[in-house]
PDBML (XML) file of the C-alpha atoms, coordinates in Angstrom:
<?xml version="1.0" encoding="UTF-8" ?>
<PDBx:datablock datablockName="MODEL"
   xmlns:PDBx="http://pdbml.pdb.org/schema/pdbx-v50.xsd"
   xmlns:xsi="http://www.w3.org/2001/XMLSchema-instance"
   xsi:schemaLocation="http://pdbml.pdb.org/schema/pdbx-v50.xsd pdbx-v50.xsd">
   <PDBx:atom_siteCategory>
      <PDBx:atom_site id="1">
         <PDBx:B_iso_or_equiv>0.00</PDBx:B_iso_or_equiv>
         <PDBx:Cartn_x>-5.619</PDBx:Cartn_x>
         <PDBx:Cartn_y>-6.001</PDBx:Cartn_y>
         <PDBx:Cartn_z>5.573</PDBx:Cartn_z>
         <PDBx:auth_asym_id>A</PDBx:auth_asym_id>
         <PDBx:auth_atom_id>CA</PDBx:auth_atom_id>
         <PDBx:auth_comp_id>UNK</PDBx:auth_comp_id>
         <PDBx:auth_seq_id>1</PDBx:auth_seq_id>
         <PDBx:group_PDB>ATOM</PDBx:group_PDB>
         <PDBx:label_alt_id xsi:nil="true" />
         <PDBx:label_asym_id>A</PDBx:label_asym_id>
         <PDBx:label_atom_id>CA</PDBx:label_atom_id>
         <PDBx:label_comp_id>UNK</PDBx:label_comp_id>
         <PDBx:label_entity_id>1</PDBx:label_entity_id>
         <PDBx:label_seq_id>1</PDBx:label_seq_id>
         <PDBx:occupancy>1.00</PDBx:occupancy>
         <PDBx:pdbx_PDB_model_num>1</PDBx:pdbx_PDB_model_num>
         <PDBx:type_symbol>C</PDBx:type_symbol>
      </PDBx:atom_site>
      <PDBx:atom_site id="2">
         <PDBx:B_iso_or_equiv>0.00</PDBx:B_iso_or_equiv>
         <PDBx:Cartn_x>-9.500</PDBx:Cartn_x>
         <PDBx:Cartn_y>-5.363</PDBx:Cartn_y>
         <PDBx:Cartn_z>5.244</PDBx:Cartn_z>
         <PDBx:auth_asym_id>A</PDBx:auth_asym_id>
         <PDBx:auth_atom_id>CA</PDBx:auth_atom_id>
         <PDBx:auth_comp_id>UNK</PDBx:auth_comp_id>
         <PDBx:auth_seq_id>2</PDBx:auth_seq_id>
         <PDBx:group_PDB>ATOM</PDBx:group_PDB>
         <PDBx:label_alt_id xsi:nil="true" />
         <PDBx:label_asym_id>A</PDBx:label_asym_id>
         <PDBx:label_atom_id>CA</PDBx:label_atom_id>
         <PDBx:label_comp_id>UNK</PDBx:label_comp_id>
         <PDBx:label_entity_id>1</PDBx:label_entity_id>
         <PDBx:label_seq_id>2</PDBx:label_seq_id>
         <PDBx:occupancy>1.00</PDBx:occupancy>
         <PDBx:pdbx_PDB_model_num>1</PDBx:pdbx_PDB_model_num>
         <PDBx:type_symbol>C</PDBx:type_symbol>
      </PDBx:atom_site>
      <PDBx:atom_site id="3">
         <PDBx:B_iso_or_equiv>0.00</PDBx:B_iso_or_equiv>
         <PDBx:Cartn_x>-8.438</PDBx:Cartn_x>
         <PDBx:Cartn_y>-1.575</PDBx:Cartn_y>
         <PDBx:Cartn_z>4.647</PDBx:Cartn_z>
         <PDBx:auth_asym_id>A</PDBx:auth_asym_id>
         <PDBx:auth_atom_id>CA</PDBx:auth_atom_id>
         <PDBx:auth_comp_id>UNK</PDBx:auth_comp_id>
         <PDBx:auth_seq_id>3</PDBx:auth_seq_id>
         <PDBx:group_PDB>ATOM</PDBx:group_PDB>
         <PDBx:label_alt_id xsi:nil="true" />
         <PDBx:label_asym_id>A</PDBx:label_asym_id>
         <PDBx:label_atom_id>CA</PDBx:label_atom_id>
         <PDBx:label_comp_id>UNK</PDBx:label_comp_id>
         <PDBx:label_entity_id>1</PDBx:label_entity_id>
         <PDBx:label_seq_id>3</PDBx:label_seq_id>
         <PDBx:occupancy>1.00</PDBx:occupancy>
         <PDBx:pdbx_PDB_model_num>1</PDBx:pdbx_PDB_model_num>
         <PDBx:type_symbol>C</PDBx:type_symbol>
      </PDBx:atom_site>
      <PDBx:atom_site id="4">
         <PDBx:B_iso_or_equiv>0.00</PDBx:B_iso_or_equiv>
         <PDBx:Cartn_x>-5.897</PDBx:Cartn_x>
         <PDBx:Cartn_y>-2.135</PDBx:Cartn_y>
         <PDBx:Cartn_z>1.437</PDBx:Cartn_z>
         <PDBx:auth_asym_id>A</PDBx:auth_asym_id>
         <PDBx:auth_atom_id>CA</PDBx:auth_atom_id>
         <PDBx:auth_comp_id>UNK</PDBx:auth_comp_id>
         <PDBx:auth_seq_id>4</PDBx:auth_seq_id>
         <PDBx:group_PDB>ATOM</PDBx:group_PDB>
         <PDBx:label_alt_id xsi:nil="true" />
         <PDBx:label_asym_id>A</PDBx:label_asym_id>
         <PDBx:label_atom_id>CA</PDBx:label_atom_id>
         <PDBx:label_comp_id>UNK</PDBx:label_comp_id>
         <PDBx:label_entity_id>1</PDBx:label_entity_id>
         <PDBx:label_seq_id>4</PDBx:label_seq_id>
         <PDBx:occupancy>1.00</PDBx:occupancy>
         <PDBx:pdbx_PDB_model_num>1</PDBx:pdbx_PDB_model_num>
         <PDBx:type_symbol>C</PDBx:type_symbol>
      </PDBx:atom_site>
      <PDBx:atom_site id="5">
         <PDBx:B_iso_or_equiv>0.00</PDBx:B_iso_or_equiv>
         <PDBx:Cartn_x>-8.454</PDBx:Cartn_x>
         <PDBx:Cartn_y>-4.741</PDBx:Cartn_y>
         <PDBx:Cartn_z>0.303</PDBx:Cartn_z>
         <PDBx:auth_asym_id>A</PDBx:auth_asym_id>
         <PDBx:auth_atom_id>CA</PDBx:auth_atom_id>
         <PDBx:auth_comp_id>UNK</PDBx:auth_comp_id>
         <PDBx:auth_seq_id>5</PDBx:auth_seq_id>
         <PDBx:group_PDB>ATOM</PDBx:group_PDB>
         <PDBx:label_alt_id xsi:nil="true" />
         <PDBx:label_asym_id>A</PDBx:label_asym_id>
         <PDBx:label_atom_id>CA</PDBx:label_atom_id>
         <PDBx:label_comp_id>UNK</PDBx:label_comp_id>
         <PDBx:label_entity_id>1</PDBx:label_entity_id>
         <PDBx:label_seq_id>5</PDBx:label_seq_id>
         <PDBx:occupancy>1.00</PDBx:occupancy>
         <PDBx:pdbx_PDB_model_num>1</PDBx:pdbx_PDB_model_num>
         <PDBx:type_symbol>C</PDBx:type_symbol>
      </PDBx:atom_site>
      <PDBx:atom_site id="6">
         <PDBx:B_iso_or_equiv>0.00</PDBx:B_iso_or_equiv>
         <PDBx:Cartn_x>-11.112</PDBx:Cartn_x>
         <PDBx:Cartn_y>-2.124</PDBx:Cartn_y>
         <PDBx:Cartn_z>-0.235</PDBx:Cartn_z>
         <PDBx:auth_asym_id>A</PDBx:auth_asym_id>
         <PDBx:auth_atom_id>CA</PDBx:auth_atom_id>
         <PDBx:auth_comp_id>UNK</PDBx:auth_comp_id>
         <PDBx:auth_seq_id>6</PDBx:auth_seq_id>
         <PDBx:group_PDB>ATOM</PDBx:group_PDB>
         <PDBx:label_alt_id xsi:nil="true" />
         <PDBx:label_asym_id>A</PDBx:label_asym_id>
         <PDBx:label_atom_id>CA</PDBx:label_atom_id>
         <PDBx:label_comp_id>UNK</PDBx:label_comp_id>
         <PDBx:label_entity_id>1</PDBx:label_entity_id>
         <PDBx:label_seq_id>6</PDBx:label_seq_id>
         <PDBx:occupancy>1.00</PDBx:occupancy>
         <PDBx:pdbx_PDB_model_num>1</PDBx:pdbx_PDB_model_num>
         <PDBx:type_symbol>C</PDBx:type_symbol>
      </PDBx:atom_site>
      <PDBx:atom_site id="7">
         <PDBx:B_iso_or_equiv>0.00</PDBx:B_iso_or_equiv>
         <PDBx:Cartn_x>-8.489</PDBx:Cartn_x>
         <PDBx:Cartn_y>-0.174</PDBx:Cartn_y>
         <PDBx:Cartn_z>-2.502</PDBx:Cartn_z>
         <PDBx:auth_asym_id>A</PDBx:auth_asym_id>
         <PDBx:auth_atom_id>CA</PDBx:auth_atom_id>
         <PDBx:auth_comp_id>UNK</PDBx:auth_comp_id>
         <PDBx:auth_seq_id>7</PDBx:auth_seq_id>
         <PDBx:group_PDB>ATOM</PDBx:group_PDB>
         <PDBx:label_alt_id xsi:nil="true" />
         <PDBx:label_asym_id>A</PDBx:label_asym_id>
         <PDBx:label_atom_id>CA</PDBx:label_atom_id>
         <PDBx:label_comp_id>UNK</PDBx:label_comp_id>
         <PDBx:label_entity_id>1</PDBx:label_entity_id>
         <PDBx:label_seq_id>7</PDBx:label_seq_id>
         <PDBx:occupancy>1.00</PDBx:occupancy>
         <PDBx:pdbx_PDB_model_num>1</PDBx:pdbx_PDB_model_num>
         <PDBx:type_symbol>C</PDBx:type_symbol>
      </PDBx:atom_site>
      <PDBx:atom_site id="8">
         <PDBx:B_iso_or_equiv>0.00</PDBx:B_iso_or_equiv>
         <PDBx:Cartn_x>-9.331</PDBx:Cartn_x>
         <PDBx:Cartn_y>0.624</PDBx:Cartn_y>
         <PDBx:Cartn_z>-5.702</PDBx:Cartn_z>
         <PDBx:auth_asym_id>A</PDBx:auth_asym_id>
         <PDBx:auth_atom_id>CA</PDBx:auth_atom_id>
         <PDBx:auth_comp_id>UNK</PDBx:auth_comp_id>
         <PDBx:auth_seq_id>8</PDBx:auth_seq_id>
         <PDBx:group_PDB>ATOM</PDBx:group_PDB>
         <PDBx:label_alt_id xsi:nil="true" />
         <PDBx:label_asym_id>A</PDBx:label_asym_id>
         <PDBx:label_atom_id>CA</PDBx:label_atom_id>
         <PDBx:label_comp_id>UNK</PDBx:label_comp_id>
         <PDBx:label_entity_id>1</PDBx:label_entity_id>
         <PDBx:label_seq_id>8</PDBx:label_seq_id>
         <PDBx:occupancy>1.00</PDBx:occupancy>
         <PDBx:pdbx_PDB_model_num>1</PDBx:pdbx_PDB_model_num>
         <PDBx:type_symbol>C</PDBx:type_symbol>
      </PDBx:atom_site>
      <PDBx:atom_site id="9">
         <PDBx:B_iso_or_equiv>0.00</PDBx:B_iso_or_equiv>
         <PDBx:Cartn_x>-5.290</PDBx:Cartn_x>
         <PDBx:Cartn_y>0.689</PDBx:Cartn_y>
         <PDBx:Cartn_z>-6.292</PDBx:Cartn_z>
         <PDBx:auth_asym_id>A</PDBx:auth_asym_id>
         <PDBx:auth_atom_id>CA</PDBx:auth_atom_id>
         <PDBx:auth_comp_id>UNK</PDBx:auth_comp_id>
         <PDBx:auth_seq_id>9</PDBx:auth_seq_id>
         <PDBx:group_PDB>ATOM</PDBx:group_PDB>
         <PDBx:label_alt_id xsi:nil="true" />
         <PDBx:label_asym_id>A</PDBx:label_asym_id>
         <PDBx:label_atom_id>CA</PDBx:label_atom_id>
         <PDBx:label_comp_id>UNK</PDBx:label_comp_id>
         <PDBx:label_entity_id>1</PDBx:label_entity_id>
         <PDBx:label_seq_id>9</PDBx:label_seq_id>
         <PDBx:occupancy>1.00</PDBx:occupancy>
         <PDBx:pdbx_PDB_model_num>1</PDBx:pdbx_PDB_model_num>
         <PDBx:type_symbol>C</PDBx:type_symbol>
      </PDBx:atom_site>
      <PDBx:atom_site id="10">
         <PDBx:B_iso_or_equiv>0.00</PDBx:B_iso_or_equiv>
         <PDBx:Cartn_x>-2.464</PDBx:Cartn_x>
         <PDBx:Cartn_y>-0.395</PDBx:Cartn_y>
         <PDBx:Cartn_z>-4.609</PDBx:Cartn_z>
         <PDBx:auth_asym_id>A</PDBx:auth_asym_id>
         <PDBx:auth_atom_id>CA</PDBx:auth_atom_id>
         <PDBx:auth_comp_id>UNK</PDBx:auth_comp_id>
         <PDBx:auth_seq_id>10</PDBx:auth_seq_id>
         <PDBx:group_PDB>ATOM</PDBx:group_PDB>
         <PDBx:label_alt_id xsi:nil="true" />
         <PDBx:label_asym_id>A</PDBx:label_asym_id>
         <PDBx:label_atom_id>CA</PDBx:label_atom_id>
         <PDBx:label_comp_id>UNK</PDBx:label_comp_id>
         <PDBx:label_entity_id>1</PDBx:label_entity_id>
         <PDBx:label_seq_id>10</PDBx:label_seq_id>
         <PDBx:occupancy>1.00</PDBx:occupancy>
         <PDBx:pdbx_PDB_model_num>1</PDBx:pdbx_PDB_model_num>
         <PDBx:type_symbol>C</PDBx:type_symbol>
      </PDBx:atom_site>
      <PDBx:atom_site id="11">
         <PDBx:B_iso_or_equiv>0.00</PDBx:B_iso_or_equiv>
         <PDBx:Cartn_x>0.730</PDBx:Cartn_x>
         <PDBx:Cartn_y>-0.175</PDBx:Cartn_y>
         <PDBx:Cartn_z>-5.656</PDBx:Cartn_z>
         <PDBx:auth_asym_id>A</PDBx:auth_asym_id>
         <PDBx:auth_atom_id>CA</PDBx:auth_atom_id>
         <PDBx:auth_comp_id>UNK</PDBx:auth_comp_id>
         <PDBx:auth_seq_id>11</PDBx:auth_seq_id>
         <PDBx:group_PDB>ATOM</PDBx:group_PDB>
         <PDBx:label_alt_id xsi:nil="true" />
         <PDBx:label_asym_id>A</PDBx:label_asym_id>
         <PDBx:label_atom_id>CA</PDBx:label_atom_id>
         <PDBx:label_comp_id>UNK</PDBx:label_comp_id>
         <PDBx:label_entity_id>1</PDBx:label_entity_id>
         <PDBx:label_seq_id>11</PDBx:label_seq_id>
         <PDBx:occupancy>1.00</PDBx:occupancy>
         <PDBx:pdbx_PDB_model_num>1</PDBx:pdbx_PDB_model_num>
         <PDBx:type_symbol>C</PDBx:type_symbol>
      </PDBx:atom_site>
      <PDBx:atom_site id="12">
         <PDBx:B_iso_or_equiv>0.00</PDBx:B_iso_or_equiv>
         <PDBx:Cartn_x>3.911</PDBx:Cartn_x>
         <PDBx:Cartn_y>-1.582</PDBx:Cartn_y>
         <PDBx:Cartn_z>-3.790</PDBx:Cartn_z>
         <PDBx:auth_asym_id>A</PDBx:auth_asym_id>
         <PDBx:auth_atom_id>CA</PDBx:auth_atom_id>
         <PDBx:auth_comp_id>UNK</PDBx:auth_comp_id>
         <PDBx:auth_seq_id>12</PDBx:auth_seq_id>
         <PDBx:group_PDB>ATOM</PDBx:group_PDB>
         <PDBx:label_alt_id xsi:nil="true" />
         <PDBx:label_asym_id>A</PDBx:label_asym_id>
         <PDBx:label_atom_id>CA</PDBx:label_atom_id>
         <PDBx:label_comp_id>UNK</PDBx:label_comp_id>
         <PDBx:label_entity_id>1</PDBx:label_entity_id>
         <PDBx:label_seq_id>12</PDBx:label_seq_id>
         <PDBx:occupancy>1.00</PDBx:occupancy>
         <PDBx:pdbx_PDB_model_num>1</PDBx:pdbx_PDB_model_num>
         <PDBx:type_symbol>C</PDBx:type_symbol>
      </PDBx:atom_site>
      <PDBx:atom_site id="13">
         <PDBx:B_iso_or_equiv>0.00</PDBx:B_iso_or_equiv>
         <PDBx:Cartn_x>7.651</PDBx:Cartn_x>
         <PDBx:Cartn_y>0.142</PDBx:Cartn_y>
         <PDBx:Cartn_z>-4.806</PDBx:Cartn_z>
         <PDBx:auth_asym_id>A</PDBx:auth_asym_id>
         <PDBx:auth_atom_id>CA</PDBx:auth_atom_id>
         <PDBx:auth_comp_id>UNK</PDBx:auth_comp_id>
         <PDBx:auth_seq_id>13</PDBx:auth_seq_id>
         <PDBx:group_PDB>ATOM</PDBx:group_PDB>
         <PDBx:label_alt_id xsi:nil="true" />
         <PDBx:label_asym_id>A</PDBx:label_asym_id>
         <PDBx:label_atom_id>CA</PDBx:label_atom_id>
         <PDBx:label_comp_id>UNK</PDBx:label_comp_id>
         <PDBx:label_entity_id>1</PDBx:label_entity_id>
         <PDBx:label_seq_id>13</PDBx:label_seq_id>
         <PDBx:occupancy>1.00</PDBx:occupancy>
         <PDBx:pdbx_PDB_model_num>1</PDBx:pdbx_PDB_model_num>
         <PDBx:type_symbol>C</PDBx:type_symbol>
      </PDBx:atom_site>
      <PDBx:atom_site id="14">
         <PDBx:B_iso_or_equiv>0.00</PDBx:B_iso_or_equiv>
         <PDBx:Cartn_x>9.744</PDBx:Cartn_x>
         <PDBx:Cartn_y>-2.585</PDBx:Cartn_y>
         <PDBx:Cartn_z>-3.370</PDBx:Cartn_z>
         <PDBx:auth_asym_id>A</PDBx:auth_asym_id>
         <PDBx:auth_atom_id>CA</PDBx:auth_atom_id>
         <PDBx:auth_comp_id>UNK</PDBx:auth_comp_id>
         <PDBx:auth_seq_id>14</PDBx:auth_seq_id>
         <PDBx:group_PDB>ATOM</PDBx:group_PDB>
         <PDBx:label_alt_id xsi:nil="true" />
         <PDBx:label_asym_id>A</PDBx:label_asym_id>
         <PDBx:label_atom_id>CA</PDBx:label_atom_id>
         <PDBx:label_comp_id>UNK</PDBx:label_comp_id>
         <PDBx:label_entity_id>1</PDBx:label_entity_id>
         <PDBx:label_seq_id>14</PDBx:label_seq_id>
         <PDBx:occupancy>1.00</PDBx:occupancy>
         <PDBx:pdbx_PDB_model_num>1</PDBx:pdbx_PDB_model_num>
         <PDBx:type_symbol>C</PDBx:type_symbol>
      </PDBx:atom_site>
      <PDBx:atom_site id="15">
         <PDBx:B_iso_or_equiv>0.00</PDBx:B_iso_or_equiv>
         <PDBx:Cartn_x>12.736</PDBx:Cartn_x>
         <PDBx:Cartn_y>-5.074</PDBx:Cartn_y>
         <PDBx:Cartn_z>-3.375</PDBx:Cartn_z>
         <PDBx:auth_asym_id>A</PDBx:auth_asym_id>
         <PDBx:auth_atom_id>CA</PDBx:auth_atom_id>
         <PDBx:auth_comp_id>UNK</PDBx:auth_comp_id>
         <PDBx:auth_seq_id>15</PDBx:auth_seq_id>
         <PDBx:group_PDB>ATOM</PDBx:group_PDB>
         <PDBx:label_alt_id xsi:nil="true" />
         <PDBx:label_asym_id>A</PDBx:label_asym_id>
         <PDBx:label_atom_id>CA</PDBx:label_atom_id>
         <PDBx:label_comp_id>UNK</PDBx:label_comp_id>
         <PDBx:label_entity_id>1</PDBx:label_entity_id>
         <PDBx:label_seq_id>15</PDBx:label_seq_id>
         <PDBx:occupancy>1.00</PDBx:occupancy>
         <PDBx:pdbx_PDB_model_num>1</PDBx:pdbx_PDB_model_num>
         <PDBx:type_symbol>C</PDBx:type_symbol>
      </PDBx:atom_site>
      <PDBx:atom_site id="16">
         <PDBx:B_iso_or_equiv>0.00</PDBx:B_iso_or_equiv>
         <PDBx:Cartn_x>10.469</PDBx:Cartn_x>
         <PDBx:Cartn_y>-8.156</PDBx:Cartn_y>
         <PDBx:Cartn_z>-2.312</PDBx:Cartn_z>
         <PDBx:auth_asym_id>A</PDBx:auth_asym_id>
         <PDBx:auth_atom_id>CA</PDBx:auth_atom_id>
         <PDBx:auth_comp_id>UNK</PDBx:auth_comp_id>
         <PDBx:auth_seq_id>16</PDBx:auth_seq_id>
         <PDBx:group_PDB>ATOM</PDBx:group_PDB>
         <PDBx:label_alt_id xsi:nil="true" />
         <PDBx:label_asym_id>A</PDBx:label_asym_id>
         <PDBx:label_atom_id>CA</PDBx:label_atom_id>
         <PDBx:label_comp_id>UNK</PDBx:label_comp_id>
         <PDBx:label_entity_id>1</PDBx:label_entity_id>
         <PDBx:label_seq_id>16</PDBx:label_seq_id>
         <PDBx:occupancy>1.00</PDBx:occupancy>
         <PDBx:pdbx_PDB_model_num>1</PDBx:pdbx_PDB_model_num>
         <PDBx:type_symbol>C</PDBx:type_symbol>
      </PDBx:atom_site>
      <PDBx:atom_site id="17">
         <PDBx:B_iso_or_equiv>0.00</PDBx:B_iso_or_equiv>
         <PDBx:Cartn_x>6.949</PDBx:Cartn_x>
         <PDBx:Cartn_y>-9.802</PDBx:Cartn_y>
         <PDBx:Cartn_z>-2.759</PDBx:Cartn_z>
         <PDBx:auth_asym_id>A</PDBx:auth_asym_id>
         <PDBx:auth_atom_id>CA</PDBx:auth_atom_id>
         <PDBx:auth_comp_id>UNK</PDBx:auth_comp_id>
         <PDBx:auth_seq_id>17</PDBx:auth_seq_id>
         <PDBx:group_PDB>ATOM</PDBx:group_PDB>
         <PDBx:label_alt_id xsi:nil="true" />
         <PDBx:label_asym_id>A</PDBx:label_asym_id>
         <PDBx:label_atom_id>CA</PDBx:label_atom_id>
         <PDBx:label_comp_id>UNK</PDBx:label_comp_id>
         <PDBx:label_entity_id>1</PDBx:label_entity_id>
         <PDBx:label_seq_id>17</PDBx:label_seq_id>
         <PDBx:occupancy>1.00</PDBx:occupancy>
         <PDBx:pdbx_PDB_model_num>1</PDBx:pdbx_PDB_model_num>
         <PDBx:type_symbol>C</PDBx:type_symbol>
      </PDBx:atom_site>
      <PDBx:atom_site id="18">
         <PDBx:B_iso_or_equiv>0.00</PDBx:B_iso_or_equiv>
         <PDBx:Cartn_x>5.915</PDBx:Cartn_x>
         <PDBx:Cartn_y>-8.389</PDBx:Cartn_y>
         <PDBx:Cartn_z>1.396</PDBx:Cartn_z>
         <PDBx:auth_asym_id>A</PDBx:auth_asym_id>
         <PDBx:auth_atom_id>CA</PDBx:auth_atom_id>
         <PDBx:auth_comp_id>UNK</PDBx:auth_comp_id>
         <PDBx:auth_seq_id>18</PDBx:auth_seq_id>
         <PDBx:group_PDB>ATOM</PDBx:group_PDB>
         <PDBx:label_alt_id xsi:nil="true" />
         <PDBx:label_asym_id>A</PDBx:label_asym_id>
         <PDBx:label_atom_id>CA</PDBx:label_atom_id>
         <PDBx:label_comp_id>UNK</PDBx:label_comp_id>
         <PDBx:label_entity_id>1</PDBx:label_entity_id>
         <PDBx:label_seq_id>18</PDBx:label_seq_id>
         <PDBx:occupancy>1.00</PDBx:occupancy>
         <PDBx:pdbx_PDB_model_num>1</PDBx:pdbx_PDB_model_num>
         <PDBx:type_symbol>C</PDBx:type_symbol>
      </PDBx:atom_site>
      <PDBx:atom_site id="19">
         <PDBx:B_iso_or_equiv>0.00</PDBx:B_iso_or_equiv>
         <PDBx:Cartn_x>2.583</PDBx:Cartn_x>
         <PDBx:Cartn_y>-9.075</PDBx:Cartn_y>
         <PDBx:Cartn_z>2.508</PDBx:Cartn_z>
         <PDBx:auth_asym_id>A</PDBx:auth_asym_id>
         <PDBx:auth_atom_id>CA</PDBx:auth_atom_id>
         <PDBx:auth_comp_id>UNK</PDBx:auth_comp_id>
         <PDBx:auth_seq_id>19</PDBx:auth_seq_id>
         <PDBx:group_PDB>ATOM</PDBx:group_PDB>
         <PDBx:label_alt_id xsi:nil="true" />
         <PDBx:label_asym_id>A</PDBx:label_asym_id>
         <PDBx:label_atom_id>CA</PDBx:label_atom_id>
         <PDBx:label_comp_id>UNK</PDBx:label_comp_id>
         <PDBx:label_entity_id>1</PDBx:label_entity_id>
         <PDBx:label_seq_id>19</PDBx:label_seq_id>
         <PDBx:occupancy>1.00</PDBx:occupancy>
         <PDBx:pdbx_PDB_model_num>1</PDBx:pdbx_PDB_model_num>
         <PDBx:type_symbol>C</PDBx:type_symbol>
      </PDBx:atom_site>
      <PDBx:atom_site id="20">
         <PDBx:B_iso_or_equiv>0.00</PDBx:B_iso_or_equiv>
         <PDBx:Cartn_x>1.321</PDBx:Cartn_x>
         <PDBx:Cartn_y>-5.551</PDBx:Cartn_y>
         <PDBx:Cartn_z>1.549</PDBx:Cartn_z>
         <PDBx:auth_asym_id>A</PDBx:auth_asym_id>
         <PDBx:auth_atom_id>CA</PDBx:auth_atom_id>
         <PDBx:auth_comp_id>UNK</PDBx:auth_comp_id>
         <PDBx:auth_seq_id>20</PDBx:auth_seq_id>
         <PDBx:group_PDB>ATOM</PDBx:group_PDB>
         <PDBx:label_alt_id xsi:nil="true" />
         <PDBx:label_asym_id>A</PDBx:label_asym_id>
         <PDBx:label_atom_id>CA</PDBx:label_atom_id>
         <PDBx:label_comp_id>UNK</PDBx:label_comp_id>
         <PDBx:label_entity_id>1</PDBx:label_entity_id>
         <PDBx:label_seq_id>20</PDBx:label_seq_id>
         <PDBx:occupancy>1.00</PDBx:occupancy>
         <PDBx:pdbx_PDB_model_num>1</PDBx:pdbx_PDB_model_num>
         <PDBx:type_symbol>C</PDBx:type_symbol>
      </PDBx:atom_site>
      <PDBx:atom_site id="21">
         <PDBx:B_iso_or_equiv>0.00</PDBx:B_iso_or_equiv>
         <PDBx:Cartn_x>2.903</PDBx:Cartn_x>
         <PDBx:Cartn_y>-6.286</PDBx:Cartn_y>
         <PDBx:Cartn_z>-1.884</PDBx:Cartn_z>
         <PDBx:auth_asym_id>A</PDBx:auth_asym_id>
         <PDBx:auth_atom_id>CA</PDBx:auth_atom_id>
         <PDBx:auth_comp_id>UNK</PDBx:auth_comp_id>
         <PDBx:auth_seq_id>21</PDBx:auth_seq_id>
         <PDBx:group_PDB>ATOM</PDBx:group_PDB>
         <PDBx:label_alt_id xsi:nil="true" />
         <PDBx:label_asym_id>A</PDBx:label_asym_id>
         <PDBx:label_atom_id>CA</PDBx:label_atom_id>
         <PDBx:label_comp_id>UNK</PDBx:label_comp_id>
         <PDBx:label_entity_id>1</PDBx:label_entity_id>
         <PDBx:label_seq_id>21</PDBx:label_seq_id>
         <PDBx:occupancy>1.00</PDBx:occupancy>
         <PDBx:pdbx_PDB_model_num>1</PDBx:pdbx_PDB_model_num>
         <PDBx:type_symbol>C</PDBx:type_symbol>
      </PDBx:atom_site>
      <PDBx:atom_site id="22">
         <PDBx:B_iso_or_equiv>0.00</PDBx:B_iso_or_equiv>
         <PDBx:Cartn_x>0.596</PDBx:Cartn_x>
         <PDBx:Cartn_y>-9.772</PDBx:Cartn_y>
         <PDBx:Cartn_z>-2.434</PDBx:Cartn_z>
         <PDBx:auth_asym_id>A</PDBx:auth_asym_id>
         <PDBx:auth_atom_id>CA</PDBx:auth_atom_id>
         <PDBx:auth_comp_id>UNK</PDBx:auth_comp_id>
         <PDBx:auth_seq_id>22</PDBx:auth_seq_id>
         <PDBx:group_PDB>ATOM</PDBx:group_PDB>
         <PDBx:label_alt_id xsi:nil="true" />
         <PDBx:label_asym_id>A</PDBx:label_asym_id>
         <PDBx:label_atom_id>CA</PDBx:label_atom_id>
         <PDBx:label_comp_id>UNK</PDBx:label_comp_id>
         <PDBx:label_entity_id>1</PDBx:label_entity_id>
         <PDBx:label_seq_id>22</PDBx:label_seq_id>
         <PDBx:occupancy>1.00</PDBx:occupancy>
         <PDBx:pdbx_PDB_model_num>1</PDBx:pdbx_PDB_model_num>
         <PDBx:type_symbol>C</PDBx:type_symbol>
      </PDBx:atom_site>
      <PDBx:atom_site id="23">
         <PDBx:B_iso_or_equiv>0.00</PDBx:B_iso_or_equiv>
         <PDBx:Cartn_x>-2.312</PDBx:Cartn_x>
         <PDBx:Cartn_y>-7.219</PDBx:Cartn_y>
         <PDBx:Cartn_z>-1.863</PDBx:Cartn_z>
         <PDBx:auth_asym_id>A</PDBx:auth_asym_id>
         <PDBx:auth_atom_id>CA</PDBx:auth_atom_id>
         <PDBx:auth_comp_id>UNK</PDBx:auth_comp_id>
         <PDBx:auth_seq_id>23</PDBx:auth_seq_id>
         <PDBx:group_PDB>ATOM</PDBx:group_PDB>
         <PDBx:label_alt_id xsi:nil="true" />
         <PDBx:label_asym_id>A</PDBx:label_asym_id>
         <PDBx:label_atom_id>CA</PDBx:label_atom_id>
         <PDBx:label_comp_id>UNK</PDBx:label_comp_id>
         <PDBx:label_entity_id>1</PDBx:label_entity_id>
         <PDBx:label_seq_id>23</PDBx:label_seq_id>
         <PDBx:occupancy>1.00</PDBx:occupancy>
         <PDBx:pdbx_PDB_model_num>1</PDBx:pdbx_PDB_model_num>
         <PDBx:type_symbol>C</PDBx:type_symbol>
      </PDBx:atom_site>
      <PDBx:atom_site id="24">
         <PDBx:B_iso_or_equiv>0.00</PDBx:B_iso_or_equiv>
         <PDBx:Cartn_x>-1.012</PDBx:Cartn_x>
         <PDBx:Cartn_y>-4.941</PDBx:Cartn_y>
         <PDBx:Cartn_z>-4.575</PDBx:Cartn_z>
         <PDBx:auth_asym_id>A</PDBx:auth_asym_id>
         <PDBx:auth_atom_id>CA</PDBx:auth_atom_id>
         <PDBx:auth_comp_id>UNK</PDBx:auth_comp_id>
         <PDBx:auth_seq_id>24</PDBx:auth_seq_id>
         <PDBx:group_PDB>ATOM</PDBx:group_PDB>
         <PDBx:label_alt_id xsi:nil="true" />
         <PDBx:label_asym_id>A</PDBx:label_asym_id>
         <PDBx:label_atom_id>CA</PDBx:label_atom_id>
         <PDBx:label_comp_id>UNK</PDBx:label_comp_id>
         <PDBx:label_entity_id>1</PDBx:label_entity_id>
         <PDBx:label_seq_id>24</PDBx:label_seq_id>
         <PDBx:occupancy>1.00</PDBx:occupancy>
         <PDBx:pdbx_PDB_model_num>1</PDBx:pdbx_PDB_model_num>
         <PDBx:type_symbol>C</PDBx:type_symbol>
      </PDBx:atom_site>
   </PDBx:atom_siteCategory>
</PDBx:datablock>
């Protein structure tokens, strides 16, 4: 979770809101 914070972009491809997606 620290990791995909520190994204400059993050995209999810996905059916559902996951909790990678409600990083995105």
């Amino acid at each position: 979770s620290q990791a995909l914070r520190k994204l400059e972009l993050l995209v999810t491809i996905d059916l559902f809101m996951t909790d990678t997606a409600k990083m995105a």
